[in-house]
N, C-alpha and C. Protein backbone atom coordinates (compact mmCIF):
# COMPACT_ATOMS: atom_id res chain seq x y z
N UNK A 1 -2.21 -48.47 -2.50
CA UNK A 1 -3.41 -47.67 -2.32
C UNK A 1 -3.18 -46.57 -1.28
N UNK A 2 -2.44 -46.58 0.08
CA UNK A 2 -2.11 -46.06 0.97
C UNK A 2 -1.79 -44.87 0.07
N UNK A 3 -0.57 -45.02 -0.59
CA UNK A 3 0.59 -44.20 -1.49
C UNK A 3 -0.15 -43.37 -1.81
N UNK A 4 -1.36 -44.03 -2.59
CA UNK A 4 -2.36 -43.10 -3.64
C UNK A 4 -2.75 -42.09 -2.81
N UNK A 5 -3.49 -42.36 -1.62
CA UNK A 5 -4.19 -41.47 -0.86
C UNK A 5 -3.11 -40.49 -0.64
N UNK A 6 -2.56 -40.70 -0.02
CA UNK A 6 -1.33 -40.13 0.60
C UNK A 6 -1.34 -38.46 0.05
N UNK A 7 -0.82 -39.01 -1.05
CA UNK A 7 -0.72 -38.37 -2.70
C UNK A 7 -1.84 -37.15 -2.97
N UNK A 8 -2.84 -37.99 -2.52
CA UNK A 8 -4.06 -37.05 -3.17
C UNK A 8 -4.19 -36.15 -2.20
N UNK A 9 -3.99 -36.36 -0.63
CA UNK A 9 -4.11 -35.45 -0.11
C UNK A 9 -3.17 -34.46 0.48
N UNK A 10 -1.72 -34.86 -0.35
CA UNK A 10 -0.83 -33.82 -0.05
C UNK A 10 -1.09 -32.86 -1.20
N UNK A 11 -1.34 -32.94 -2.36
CA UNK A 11 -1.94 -32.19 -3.62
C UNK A 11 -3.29 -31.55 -3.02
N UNK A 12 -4.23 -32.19 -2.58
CA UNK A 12 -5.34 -30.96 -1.64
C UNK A 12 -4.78 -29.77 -1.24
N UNK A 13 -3.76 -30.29 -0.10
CA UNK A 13 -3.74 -29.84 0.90
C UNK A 13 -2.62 -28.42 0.25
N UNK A 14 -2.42 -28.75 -0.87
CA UNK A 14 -1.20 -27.78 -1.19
C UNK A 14 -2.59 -26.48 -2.13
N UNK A 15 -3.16 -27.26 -2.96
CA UNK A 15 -4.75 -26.14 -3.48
C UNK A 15 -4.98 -25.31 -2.24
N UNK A 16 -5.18 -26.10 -1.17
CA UNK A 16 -5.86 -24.91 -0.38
C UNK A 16 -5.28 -24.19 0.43
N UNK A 17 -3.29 -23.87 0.35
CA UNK A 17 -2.28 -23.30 0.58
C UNK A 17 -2.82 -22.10 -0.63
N UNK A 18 -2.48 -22.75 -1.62
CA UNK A 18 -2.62 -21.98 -2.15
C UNK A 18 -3.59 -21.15 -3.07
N UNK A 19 -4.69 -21.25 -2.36
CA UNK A 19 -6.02 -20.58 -2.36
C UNK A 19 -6.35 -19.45 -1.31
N UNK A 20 -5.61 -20.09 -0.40
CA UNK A 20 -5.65 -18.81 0.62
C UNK A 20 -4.41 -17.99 0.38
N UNK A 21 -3.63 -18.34 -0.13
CA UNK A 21 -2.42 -17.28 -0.49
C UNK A 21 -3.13 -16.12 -0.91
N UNK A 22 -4.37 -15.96 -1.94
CA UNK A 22 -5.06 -15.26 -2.69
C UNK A 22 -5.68 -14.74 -1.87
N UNK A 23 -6.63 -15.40 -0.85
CA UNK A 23 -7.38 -14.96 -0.14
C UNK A 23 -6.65 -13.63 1.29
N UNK A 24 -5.68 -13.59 1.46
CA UNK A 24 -5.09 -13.43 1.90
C UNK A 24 -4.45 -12.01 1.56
N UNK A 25 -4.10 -12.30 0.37
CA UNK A 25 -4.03 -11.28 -0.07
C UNK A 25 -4.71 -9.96 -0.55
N UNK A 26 -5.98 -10.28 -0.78
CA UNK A 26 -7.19 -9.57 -0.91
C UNK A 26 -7.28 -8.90 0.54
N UNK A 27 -7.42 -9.73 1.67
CA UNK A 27 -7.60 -9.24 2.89
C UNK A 27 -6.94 -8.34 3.73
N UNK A 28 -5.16 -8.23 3.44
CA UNK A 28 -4.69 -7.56 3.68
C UNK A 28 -4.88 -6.10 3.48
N UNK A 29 -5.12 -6.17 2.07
CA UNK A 29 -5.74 -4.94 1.23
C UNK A 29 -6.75 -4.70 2.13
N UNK A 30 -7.92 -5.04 2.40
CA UNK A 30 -8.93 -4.58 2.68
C UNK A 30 -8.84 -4.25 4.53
N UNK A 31 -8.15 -5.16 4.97
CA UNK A 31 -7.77 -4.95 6.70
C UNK A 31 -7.20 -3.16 6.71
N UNK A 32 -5.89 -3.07 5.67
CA UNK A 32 -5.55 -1.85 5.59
C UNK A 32 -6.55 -0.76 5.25
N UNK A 33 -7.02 -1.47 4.09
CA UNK A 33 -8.49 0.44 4.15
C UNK A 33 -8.97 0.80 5.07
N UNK A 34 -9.33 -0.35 5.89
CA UNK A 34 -9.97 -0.86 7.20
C UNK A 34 -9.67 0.49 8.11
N UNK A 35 -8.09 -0.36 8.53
CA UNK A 35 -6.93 0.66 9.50
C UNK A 35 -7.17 2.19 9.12
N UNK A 36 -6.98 2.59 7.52
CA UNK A 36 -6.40 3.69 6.98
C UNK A 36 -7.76 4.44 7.74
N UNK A 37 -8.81 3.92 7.44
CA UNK A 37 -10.36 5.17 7.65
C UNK A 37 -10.29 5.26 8.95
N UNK A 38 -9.91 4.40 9.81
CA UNK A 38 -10.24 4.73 11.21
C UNK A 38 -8.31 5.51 11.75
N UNK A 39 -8.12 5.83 11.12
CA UNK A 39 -6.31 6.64 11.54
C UNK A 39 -5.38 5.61 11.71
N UNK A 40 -5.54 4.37 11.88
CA UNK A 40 -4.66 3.52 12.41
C UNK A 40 -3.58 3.26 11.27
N UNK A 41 -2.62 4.60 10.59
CA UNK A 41 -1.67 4.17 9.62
C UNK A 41 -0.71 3.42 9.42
N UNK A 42 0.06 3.01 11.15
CA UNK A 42 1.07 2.33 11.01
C UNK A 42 0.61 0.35 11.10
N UNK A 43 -0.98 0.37 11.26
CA UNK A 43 -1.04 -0.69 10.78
C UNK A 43 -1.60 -0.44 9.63
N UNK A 44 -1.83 0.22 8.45
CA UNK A 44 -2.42 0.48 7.13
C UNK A 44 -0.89 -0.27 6.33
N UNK A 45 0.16 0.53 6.82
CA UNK A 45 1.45 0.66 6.25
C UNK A 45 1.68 -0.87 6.34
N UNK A 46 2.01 -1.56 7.40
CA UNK A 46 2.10 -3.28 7.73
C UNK A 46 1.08 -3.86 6.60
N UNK A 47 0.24 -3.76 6.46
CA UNK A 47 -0.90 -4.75 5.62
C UNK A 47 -0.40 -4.45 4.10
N UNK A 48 -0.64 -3.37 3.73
CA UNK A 48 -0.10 -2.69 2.56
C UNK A 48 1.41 -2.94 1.95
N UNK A 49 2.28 -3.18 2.97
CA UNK A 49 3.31 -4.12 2.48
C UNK A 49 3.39 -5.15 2.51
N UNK A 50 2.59 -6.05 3.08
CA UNK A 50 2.41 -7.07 2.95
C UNK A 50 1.73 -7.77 1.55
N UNK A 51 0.95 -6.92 1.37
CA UNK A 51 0.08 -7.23 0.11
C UNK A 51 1.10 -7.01 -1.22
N UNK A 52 1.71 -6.11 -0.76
CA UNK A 52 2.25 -5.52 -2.07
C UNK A 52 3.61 -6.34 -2.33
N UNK A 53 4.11 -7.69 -0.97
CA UNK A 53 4.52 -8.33 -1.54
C UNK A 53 4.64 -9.69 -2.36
N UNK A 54 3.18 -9.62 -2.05
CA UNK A 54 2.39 -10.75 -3.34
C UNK A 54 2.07 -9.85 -4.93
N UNK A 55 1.60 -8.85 -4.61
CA UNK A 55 1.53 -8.20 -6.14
C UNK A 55 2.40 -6.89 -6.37
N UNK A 56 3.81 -7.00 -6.51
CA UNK A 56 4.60 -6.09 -6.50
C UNK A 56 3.77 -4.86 -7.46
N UNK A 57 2.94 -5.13 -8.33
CA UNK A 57 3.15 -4.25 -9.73
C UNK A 57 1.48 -3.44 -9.81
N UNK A 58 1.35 -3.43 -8.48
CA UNK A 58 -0.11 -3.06 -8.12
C UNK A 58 -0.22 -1.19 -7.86
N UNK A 59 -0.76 -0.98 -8.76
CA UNK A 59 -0.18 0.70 -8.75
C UNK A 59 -1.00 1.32 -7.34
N UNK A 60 -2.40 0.82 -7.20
CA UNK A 60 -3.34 1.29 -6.40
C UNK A 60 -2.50 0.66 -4.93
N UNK A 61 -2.05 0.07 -4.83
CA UNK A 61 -1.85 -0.26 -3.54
C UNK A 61 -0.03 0.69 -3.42
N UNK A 62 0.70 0.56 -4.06
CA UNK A 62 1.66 1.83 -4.10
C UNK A 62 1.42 3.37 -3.79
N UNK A 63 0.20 3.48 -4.27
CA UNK A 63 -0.75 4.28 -4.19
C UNK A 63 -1.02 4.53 -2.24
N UNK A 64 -1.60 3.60 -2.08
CA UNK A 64 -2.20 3.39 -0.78
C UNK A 64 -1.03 3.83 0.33
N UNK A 65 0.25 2.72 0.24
CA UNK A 65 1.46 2.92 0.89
C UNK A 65 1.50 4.34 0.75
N UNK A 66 1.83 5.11 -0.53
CA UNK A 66 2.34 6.45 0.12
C UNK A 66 1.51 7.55 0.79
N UNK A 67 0.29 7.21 0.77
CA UNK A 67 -0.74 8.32 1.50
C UNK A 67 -0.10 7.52 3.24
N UNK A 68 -0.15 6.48 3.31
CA UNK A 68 -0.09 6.03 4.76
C UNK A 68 1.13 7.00 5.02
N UNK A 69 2.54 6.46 4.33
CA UNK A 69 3.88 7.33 4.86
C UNK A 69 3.57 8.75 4.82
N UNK A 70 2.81 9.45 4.19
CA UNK A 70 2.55 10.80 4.02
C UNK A 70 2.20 11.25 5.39
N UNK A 71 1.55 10.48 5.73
CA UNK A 71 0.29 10.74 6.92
C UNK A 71 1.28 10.33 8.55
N UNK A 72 2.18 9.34 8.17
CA UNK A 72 3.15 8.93 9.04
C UNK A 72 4.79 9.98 9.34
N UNK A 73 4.48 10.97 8.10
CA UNK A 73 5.37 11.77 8.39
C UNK A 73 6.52 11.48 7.74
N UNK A 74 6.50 10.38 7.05
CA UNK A 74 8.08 9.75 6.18
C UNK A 74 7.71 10.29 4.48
N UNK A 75 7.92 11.25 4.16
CA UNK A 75 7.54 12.12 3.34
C UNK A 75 8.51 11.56 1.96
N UNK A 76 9.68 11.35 2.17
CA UNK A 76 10.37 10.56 0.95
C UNK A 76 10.18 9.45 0.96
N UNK A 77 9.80 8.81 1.62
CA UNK A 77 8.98 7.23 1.43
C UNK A 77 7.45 7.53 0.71
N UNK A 78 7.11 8.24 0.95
CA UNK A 78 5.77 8.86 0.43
C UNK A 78 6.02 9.11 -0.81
N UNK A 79 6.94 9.83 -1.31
CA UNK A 79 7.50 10.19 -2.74
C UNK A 79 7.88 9.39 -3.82
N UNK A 80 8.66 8.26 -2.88
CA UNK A 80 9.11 7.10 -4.19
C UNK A 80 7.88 6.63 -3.94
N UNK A 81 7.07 6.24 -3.64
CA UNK A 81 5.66 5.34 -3.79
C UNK A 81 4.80 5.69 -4.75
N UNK A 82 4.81 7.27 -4.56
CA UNK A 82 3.56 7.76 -5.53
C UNK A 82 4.63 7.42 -6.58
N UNK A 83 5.53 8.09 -6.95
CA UNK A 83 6.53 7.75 -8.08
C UNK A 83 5.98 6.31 -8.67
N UNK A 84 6.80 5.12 -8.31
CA UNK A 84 6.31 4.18 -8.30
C UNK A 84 4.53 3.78 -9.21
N UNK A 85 3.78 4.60 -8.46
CA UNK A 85 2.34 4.35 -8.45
C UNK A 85 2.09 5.10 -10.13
N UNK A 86 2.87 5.93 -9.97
CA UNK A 86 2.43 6.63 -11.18
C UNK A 86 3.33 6.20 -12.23
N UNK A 87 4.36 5.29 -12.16
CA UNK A 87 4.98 4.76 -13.45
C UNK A 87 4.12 3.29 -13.64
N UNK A 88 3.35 2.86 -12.92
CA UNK A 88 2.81 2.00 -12.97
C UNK A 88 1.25 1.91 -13.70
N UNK A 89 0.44 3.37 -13.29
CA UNK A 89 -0.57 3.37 -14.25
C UNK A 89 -0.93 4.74 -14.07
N UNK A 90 0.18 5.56 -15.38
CA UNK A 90 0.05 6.50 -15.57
C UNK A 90 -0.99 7.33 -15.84
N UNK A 91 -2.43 6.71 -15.91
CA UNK A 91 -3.41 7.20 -16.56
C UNK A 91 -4.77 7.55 -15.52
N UNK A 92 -3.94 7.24 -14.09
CA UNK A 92 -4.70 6.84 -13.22
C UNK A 92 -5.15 8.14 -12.44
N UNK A 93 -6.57 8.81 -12.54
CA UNK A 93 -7.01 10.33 -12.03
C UNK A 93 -6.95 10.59 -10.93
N UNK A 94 -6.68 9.42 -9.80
CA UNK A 94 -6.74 9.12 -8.22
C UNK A 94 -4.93 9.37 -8.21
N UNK A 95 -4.24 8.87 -8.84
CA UNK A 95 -2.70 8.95 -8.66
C UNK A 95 -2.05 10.02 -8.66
N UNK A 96 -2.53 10.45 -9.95
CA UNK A 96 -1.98 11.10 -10.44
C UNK A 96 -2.05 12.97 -9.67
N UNK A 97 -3.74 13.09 -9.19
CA UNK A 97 -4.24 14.05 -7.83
C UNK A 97 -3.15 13.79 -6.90
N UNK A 98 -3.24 12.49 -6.28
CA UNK A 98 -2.64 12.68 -5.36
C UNK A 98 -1.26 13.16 -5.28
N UNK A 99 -0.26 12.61 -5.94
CA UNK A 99 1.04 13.02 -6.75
C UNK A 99 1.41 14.50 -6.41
N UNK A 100 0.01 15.31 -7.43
CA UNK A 100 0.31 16.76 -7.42
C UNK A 100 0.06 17.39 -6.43
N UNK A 101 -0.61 16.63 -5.74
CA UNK A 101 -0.77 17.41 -4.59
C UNK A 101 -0.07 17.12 -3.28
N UNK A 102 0.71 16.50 -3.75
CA UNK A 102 1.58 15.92 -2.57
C UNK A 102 3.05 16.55 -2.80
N UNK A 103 3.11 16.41 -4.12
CA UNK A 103 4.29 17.66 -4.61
C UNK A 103 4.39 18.92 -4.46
N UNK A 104 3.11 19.39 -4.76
CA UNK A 104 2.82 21.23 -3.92
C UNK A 104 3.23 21.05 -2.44
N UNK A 105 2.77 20.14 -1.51
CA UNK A 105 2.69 20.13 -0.23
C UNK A 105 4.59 20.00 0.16
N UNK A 106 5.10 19.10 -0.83
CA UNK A 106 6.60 18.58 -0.34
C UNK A 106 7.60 19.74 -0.49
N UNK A 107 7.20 20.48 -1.78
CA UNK A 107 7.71 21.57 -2.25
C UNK A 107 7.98 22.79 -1.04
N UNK A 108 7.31 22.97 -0.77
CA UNK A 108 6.50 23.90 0.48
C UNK A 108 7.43 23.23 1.88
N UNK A 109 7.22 21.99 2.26
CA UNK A 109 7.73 21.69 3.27
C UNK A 109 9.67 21.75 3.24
N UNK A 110 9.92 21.36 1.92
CA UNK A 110 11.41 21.20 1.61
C UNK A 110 12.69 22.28 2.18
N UNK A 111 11.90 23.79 2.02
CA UNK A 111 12.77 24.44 2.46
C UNK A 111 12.80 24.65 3.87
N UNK A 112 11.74 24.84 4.46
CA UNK A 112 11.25 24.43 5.84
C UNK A 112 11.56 23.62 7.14
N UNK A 113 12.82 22.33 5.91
CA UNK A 113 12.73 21.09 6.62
C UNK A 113 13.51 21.20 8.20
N UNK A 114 14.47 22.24 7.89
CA UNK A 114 15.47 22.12 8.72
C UNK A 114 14.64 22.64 9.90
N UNK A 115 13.65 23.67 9.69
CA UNK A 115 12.97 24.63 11.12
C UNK A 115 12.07 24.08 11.88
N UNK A 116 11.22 23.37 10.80
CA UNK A 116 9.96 22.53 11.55
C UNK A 116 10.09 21.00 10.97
N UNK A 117 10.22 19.75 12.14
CA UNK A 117 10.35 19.33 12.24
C UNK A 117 9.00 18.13 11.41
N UNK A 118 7.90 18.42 12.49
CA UNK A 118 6.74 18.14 12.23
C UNK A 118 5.80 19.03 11.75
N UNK A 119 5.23 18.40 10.41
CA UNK A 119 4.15 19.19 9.65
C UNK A 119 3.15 18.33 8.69
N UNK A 120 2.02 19.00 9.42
CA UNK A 120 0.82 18.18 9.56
C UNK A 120 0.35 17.59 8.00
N UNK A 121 0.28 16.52 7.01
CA UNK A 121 0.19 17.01 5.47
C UNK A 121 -0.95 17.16 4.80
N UNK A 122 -1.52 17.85 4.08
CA UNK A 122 -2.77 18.17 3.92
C UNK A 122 -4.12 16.83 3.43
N UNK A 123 -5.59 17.49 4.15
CA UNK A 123 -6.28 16.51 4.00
C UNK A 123 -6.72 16.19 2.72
N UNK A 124 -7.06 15.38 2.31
CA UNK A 124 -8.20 15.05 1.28
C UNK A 124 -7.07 13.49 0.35
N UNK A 125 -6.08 12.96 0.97
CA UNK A 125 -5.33 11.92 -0.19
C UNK A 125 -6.76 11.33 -0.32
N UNK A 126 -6.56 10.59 -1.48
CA UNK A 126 -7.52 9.29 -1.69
C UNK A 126 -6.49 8.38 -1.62
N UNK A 127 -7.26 7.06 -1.05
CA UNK A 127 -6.62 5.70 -0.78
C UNK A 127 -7.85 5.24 -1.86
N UNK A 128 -7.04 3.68 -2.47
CA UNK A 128 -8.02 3.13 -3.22
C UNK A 128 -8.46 1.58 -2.53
């Protein structure tokens, strides 16, 4: 009988491991929007990878990551993300904005790179 119990409550105890795995993951997401609205990107960027390594295939949160690096100044980390974001759900009107307009902006900065160091990247990304 001991055994039994035992049993039953190592099987609980593993449900509600892994119930909060989920929960958890949701939260990260949302801690980061959190960060992102109030400027705090380099913790947007932490949460946002975190999340994204429970749901690798999450276009909106690929999404999310590269406005943070954009905003952090890591501009080819910014690039494979939207990349990324946009092979993931090509159809997507938030991605796909951001993308182009992050490409006008990179375009522009590219030849530039060597003179100015730091450059500020334009407002309006959407995070989802």
């Amino acid at each position: 009988m001991k055994k039994c119990s035992l049993l039953l409550g190592v099987i609980a105890l593993c449900g509600i491991v892994v119930s909060c795995a989920g929960i958890t993951e949701k939260s990260d997401s949302k801690f980061a929007l959190e960060a992102a609205r109030k400027g705090l990107w380099k913790e947007a960027l932490f949460r946002w990878k975190m999340a994204l390594e429970k749901d690798p295939n999450n276009a909106k949160l690929h999404n999310n990551l590269a406005v943070a690096y954009e905003n952090e100044g890591e501009y080819d980390l910014a690039l494979k993300e939207y990349r990324i974001a946009r092979r993931l759900d090509p159809g997507n009107y938030n991605i796909n904005n951001n993308y182009n307009s992050f490409l006008r902006f990179y375009q522009k900065l590219k030849p530039e790179e060597e003179e100015k160091e730091t450059e500020e990247p334009p407002p309006g990304r959407r995070i989802q």
